[in-house]
C-alpha atoms as a PDB file:
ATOM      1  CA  UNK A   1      -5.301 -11.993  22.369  1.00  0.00           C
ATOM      2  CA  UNK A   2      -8.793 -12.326  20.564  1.00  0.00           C
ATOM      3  CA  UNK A   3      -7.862  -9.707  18.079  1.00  0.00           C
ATOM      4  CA  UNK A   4      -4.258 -11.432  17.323  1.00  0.00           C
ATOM      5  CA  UNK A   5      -6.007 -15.002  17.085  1.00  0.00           C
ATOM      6  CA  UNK A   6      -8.826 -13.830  14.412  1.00  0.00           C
ATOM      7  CA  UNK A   7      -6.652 -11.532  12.321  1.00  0.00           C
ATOM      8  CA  UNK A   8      -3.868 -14.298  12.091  1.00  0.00           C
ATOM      9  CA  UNK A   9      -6.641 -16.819  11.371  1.00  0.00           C
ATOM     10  CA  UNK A  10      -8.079 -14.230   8.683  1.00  0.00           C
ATOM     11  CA  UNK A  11      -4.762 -13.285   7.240  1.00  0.00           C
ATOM     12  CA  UNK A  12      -3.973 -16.788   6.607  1.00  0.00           C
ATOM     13  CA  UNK A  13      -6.647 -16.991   3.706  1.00  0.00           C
ATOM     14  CA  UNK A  14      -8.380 -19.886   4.302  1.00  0.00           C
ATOM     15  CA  UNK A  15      -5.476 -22.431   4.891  1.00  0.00           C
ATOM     16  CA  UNK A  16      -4.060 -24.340   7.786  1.00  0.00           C
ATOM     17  CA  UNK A  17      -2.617 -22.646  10.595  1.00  0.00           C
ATOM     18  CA  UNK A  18      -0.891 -24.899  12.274  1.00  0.00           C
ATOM     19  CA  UNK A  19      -0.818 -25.101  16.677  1.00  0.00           C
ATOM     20  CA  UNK A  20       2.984 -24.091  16.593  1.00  0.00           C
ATOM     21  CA  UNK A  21       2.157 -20.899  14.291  1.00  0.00           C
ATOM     22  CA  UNK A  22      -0.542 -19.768  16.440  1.00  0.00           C
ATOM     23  CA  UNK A  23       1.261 -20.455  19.584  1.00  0.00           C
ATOM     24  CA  UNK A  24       4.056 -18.408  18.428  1.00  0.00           C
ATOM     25  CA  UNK A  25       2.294 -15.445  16.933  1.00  0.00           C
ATOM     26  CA  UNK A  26      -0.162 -15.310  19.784  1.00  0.00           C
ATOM     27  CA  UNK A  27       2.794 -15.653  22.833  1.00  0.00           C
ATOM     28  CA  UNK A  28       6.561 -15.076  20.865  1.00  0.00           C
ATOM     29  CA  UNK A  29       9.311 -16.685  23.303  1.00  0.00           C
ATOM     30  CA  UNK A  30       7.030 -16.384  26.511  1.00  0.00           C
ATOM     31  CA  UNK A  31       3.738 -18.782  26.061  1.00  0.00           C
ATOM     32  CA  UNK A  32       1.665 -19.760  29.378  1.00  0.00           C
ATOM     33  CA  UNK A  33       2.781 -22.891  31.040  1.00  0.00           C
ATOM     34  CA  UNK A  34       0.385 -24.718  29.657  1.00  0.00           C
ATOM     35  CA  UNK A  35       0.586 -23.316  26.268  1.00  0.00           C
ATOM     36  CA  UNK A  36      -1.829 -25.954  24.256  1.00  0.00           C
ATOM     37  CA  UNK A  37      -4.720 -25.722  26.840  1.00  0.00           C
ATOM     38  CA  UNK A  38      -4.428 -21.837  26.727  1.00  0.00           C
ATOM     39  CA  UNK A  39      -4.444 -21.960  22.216  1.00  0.00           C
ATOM     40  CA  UNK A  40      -7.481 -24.280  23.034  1.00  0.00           C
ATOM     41  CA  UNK A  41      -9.219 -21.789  25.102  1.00  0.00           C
ATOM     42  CA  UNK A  42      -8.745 -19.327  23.029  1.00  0.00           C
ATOM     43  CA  UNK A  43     -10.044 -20.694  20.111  1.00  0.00           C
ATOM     44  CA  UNK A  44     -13.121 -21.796  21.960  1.00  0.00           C
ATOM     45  CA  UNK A  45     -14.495 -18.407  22.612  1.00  0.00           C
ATOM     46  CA  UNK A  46     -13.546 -17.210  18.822  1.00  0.00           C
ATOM     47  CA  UNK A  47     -15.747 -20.045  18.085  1.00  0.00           C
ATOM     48  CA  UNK A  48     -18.255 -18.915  20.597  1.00  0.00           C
ATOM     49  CA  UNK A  49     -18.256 -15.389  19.584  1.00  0.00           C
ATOM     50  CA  UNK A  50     -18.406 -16.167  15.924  1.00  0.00           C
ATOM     51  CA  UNK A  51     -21.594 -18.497  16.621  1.00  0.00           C
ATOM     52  CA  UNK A  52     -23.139 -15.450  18.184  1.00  0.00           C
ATOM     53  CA  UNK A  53     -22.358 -13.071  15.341  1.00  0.00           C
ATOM     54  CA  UNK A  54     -23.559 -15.415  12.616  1.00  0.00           C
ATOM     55  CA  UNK A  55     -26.259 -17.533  14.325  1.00  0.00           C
ATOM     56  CA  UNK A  56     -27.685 -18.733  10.871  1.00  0.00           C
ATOM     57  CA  UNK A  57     -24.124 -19.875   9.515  1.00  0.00           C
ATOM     58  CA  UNK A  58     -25.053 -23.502   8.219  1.00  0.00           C
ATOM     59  CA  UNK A  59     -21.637 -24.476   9.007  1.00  0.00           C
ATOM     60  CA  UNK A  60     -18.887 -23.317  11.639  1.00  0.00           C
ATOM     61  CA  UNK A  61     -16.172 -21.151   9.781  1.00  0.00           C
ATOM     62  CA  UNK A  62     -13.278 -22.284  12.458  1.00  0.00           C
ATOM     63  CA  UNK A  63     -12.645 -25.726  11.870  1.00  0.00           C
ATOM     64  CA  UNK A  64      -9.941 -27.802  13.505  1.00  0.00           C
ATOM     65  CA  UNK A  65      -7.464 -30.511  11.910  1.00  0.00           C
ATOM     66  CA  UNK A  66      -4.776 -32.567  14.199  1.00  0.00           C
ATOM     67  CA  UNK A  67      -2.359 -30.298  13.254  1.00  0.00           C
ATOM     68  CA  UNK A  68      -4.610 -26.710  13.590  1.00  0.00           C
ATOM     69  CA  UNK A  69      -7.100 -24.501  12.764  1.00  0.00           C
ATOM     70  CA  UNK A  70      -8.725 -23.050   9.437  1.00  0.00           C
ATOM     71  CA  UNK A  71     -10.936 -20.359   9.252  1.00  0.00           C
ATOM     72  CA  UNK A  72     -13.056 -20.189   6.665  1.00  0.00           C
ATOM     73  CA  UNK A  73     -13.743 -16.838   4.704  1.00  0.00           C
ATOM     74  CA  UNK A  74     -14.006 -15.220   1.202  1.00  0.00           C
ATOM     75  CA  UNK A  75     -11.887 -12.413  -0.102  1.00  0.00           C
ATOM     76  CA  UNK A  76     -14.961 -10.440  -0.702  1.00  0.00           C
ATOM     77  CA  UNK A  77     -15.838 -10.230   3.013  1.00  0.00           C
ATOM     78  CA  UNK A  78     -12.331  -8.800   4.055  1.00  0.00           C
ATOM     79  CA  UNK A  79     -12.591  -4.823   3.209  1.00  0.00           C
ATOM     80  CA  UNK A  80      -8.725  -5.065   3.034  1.00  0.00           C
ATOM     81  CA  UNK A  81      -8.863  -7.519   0.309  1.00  0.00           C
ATOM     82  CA  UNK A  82     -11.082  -5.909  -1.646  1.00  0.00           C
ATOM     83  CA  UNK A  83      -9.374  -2.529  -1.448  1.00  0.00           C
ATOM     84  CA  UNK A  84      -6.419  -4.526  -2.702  1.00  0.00           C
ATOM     85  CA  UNK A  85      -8.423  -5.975  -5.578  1.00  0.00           C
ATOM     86  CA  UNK A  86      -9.929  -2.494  -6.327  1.00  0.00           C
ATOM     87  CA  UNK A  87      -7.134  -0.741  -6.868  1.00  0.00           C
ATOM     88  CA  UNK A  88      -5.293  -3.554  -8.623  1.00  0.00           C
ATOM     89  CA  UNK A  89      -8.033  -3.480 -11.486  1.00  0.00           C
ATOM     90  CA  UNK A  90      -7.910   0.009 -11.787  1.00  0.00           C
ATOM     91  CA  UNK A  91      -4.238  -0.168 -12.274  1.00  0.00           C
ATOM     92  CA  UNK A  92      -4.227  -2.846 -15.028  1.00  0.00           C
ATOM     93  CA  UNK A  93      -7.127  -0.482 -16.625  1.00  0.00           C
ATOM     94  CA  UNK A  94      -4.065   2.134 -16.516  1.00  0.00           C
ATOM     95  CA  UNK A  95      -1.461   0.106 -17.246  1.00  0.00           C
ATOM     96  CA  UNK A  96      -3.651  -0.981 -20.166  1.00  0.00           C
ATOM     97  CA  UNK A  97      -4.006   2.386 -21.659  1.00  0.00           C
ATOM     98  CA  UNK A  98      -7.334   2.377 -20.871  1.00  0.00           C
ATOM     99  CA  UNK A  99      -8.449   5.141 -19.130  1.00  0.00           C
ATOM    100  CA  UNK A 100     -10.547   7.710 -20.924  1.00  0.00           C
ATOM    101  CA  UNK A 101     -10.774  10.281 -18.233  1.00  0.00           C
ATOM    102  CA  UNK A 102      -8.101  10.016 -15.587  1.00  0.00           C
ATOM    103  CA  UNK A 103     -10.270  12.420 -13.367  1.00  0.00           C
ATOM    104  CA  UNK A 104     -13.195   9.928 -13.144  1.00  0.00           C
ATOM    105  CA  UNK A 105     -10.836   7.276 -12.538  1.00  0.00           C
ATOM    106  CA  UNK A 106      -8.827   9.100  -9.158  1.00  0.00           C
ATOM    107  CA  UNK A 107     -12.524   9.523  -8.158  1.00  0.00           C
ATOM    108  CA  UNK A 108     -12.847   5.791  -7.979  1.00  0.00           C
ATOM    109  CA  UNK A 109      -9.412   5.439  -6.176  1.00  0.00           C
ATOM    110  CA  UNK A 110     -10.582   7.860  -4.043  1.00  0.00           C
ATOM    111  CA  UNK A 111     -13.991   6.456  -2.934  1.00  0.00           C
ATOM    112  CA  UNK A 112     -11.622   2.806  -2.286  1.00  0.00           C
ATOM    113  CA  UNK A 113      -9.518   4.676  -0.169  1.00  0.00           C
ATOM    114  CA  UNK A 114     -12.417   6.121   1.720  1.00  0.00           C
ATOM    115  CA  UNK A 115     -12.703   2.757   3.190  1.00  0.00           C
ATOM    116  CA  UNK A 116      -9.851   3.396   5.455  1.00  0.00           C
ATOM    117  CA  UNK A 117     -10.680   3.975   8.902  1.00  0.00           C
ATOM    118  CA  UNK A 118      -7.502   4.032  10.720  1.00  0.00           C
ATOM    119  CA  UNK A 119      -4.363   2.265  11.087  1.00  0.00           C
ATOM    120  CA  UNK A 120      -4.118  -1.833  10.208  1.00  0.00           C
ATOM    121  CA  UNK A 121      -6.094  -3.802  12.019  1.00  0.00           C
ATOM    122  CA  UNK A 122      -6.853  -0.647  14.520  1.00  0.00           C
ATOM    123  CA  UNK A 123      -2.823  -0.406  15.546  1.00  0.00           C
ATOM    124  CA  UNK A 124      -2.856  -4.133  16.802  1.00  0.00           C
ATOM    125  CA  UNK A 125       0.647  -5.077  17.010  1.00  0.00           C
ATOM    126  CA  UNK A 126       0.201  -9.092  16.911  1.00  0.00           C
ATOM    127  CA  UNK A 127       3.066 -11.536  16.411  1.00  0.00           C
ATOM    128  CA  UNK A 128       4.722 -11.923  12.708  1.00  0.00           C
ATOM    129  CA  UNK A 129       1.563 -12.913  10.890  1.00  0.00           C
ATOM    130  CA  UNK A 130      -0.080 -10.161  12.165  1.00  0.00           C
ATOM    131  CA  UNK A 131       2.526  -7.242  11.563  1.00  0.00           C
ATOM    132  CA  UNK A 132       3.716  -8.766   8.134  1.00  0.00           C
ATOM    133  CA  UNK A 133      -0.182  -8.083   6.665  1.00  0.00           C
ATOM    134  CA  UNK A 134      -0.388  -4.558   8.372  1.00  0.00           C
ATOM    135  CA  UNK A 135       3.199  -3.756   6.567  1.00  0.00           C
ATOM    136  CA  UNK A 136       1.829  -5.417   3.272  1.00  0.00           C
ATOM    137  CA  UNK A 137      -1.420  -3.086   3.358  1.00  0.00           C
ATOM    138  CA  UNK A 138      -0.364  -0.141   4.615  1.00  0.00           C
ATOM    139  CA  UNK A 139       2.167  -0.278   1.263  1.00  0.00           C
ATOM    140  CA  UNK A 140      -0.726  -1.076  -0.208  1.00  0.00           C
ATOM    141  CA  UNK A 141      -2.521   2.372   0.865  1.00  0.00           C
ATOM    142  CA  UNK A 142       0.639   3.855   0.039  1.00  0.00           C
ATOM    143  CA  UNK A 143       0.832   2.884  -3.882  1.00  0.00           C
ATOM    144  CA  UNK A 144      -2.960   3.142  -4.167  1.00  0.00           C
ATOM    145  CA  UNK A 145      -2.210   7.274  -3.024  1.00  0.00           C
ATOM    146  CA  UNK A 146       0.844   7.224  -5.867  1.00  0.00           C
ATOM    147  CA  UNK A 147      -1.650   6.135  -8.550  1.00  0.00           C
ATOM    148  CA  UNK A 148      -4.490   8.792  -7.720  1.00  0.00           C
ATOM    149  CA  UNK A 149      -1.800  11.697  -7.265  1.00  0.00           C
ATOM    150  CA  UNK A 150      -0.777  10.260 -10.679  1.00  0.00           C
ATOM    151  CA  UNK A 151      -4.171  10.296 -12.110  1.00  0.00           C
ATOM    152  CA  UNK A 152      -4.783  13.377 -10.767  1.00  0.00           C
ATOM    153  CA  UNK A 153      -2.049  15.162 -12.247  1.00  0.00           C
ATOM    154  CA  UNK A 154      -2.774  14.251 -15.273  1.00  0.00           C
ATOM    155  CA  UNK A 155      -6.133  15.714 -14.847  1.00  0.00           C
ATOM    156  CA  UNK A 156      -4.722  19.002 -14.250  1.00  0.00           C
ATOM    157  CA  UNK A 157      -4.691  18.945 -10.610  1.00  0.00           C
ATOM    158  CA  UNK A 158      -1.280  19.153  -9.524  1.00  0.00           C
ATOM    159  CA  UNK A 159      -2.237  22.508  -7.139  1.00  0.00           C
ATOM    160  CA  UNK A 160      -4.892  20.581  -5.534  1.00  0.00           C
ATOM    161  CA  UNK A 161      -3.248  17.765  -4.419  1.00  0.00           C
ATOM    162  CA  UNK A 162      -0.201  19.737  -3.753  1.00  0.00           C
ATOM    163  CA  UNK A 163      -0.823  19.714   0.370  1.00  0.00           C
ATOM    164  CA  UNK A 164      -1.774  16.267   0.731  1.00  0.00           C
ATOM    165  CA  UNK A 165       1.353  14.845  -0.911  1.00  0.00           C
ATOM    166  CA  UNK A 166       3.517  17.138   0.824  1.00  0.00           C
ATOM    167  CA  UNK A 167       2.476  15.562   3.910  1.00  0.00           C
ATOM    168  CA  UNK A 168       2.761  12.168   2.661  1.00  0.00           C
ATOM    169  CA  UNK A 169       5.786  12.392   0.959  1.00  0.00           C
ATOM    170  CA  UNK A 170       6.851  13.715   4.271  1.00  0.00           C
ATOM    171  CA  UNK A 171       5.129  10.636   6.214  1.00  0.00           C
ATOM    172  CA  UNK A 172       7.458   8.598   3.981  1.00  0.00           C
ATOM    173  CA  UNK A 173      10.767  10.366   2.841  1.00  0.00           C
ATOM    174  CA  UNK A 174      12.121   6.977   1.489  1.00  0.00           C
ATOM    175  CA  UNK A 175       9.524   6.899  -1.048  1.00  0.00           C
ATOM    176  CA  UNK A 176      11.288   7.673  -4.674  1.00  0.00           C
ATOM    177  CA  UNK A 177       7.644   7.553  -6.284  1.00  0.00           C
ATOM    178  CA  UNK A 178       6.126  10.301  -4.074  1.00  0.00           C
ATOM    179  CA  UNK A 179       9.469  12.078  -4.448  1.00  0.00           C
ATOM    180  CA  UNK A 180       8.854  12.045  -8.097  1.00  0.00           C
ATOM    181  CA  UNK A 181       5.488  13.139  -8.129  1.00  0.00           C
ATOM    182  CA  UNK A 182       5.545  15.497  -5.802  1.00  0.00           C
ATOM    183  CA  UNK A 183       8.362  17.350  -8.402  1.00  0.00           C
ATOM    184  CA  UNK A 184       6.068  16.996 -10.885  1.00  0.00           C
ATOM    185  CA  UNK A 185       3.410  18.281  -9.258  1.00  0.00           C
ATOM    186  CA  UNK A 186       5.023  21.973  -8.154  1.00  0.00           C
ATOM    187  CA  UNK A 187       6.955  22.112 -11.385  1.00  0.00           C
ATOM    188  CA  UNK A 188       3.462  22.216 -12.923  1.00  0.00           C
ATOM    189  CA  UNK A 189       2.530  24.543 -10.253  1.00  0.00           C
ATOM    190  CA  UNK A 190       4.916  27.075 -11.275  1.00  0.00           C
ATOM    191  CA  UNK A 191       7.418  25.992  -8.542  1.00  0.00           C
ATOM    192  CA  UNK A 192      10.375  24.969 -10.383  1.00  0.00           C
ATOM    193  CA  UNK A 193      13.137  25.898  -7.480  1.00  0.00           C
ATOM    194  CA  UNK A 194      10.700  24.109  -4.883  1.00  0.00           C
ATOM    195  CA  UNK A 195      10.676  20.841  -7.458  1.00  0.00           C
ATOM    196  CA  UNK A 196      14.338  20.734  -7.530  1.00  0.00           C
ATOM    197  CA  UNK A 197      14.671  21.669  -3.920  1.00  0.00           C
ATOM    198  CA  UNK A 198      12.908  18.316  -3.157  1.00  0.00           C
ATOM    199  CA  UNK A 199      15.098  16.426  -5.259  1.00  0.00           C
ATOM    200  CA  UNK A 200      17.878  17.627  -3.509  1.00  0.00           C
ATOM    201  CA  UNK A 201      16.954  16.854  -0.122  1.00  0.00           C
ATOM    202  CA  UNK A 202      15.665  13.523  -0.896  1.00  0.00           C
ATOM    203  CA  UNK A 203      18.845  12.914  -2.965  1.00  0.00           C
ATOM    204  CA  UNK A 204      20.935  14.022   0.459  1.00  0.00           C
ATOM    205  CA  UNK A 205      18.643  11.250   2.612  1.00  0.00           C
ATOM    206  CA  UNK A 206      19.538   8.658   0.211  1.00  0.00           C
ATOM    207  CA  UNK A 207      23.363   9.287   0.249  1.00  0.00           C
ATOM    208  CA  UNK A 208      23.048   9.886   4.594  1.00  0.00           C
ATOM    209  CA  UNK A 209      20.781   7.134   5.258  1.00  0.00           C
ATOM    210  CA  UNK A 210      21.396   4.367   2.616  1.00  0.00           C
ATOM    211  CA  UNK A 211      24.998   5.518   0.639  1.00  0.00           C
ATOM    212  CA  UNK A 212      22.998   5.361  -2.919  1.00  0.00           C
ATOM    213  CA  UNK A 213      22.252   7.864  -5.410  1.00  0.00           C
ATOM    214  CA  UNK A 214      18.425   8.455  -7.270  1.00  0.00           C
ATOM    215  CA  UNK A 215      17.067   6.072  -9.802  1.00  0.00           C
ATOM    216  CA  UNK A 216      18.422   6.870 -13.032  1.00  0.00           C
ATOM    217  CA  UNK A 217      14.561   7.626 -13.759  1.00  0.00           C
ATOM    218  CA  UNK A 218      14.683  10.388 -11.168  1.00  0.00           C
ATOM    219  CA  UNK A 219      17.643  11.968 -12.414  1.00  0.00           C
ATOM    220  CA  UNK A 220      16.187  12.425 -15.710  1.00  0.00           C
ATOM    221  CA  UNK A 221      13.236  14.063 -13.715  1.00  0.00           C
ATOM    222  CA  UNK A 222      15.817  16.237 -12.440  1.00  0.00           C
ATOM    223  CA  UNK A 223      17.308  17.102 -15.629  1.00  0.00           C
ATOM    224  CA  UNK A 224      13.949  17.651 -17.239  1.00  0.00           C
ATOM    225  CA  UNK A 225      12.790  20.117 -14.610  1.00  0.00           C
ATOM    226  CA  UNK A 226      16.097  21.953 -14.924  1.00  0.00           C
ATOM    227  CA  UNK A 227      15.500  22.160 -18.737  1.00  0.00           C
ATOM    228  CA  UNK A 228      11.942  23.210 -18.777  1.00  0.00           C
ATOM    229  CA  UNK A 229      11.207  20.517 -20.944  1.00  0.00           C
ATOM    230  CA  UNK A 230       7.731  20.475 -22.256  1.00  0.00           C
ATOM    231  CA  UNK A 231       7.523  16.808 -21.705  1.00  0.00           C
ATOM    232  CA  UNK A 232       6.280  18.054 -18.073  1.00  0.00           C
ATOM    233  CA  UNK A 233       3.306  19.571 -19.102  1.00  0.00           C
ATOM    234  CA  UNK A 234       2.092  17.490 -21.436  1.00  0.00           C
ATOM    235  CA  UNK A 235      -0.690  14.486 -20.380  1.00  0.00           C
ATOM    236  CA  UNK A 236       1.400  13.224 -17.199  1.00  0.00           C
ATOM    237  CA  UNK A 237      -0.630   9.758 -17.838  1.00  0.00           C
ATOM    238  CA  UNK A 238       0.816   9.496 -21.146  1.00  0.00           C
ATOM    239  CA  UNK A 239       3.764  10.116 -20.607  1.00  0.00           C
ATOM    240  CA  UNK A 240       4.109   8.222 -17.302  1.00  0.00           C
ATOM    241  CA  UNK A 241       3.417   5.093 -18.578  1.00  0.00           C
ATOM    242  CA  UNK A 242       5.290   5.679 -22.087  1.00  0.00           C
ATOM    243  CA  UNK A 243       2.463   5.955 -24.561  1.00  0.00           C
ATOM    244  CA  UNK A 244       4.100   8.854 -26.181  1.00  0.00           C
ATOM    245  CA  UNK A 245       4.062   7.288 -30.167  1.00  0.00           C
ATOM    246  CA  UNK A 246       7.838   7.389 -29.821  1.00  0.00           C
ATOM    247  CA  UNK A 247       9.007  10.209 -28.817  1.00  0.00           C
ATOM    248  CA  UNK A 248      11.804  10.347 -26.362  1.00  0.00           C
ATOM    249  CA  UNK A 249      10.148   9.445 -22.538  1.00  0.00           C
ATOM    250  CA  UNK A 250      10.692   9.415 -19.038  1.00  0.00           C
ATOM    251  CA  UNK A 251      10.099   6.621 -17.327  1.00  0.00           C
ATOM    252  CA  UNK A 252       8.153   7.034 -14.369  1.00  0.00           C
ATOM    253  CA  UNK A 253       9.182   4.652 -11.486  1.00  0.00           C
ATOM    254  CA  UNK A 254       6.477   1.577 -10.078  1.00  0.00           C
ATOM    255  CA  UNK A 255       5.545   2.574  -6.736  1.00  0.00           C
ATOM    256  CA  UNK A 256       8.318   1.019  -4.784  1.00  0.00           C
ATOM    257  CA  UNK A 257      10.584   2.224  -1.389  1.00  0.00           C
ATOM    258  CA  UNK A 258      14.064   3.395  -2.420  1.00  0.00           C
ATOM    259  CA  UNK A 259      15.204   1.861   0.787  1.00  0.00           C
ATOM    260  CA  UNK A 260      14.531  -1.799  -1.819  1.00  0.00           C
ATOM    261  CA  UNK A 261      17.258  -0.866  -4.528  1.00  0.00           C
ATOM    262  CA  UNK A 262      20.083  -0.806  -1.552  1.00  0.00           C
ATOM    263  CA  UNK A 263      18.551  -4.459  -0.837  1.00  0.00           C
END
């Protein structure tokens, strides 16, 4: 109950929570009989417990209005936030056309994803606050992994990498960006039947699970593979993000679930 008050309270970036929104996300459709005196009671020993962690805070971070609670806190002091911001910068820096060496720059997304420790919030289930941040930074994690298998492909490491986004891309089969990369990254390897062999079966999830076909980006994956086009091998950063002085490109797809388009 604890954990589900401060994350909600954390979550809600410094603004008002009001009683009714922490009621809700802390009980659902079954609060206590006396469901005010119980919010105030809880909020009373966050208050007391964050006294005790920060004894030389000049002022309390929890503060109450009539209408709720704000807690008080910078995005620099939430690790989650600043993984966000991270990798955000290092994608303009991409988007930008500014990256020198892409292999330097998957180091950096690497060390940001080192930060992870474990699931959301350590698996804390919460009310709607609480799940609708763990679902926005666990996509978060997701797309950070699509940009460093991207940058690291276009450093020449599409072997390397080759295990760990099998077993993401298998974590997430709805995922047309990890589907795409992880084609790339076996044709590159030498495995053109086991690139198209993933198209294929992701192709047959999308038309049993959803009744849609590929992103017409995808397909011309597809049809690029099939063709040995050269396009594949050349700097996968370059061509990814269509700095290729004109010539004809493929577009590679923003980081986005599949399941999305058939919404």
């Amino acid at each position: 109950m604890q954990q589900t008050l401060l994350v909600a309270l954390l979550m809600s970036g410094g603004t008002l929570l009001t009683v009714d929104v922490l009621m809700e996300e802390l009980w659902g459709t079954t609060p206590p009989a006396k469901v005010a005196n119980a919010l105030h009671a809880q909020v009373s020993r966050l208050r007391r417990s964050l006294a005790r962690l920060e004894a030389g805070q000049a002022e309390p971070r929890l503060t109450t209005s009539p209408s709720g609670y704000v807690l008080r806190v910078d995005r620099s002091e939430l690790d989650a936030c600043v993984f966000v911001d991270t990798i955000d910068a290092i994608r303009a820096r991409v988007d930008a056309g500014l990256v020198a060496d892409p292999s330097a720059c998957a180091a950096e997304v690497r060390a940001s994803l080192a930060q992870w420790r474990g699931p959301v919030f350590g698996g804390l289930t919460g009310g709607l606050l609480c799940q609708t941040a763990a679902a926005r930074f666990a996509e978060s994690r997701i797309s950070a992994l699509s940009l460093l298998y991207e940058l690291e492909i276009s450093s020449g490491h599409s072997t390397k990498v080759l295990p760990e986004l099998t077993e993401l891309f298998a974590q997430n089969s709805s995922q047309e960006q990890l589907c795409l990369l992880l084609m790339v990254a076996l044709y590159r390897s030498g495995r053109q039947i086991d690139a198209l062999d993933v198209y294929r079966k992701f192709r047959r999830v999308l038309a049993d699970n959803l009744g849609i076909e590929p992103t017409p980006a995808l397909q011309r994956y597809e049809r690029a593979i099939l063709a040995h086009d050269p396009i594949l091998v050349e700097d996968f950063l370059r061509v990814s993000r269509g700095g290729d002085n004109g010539r004809r490109r493929l577009d590679l797809v923003q980081p986005a679930m599949s399941a999305r388009a058939a919404g």
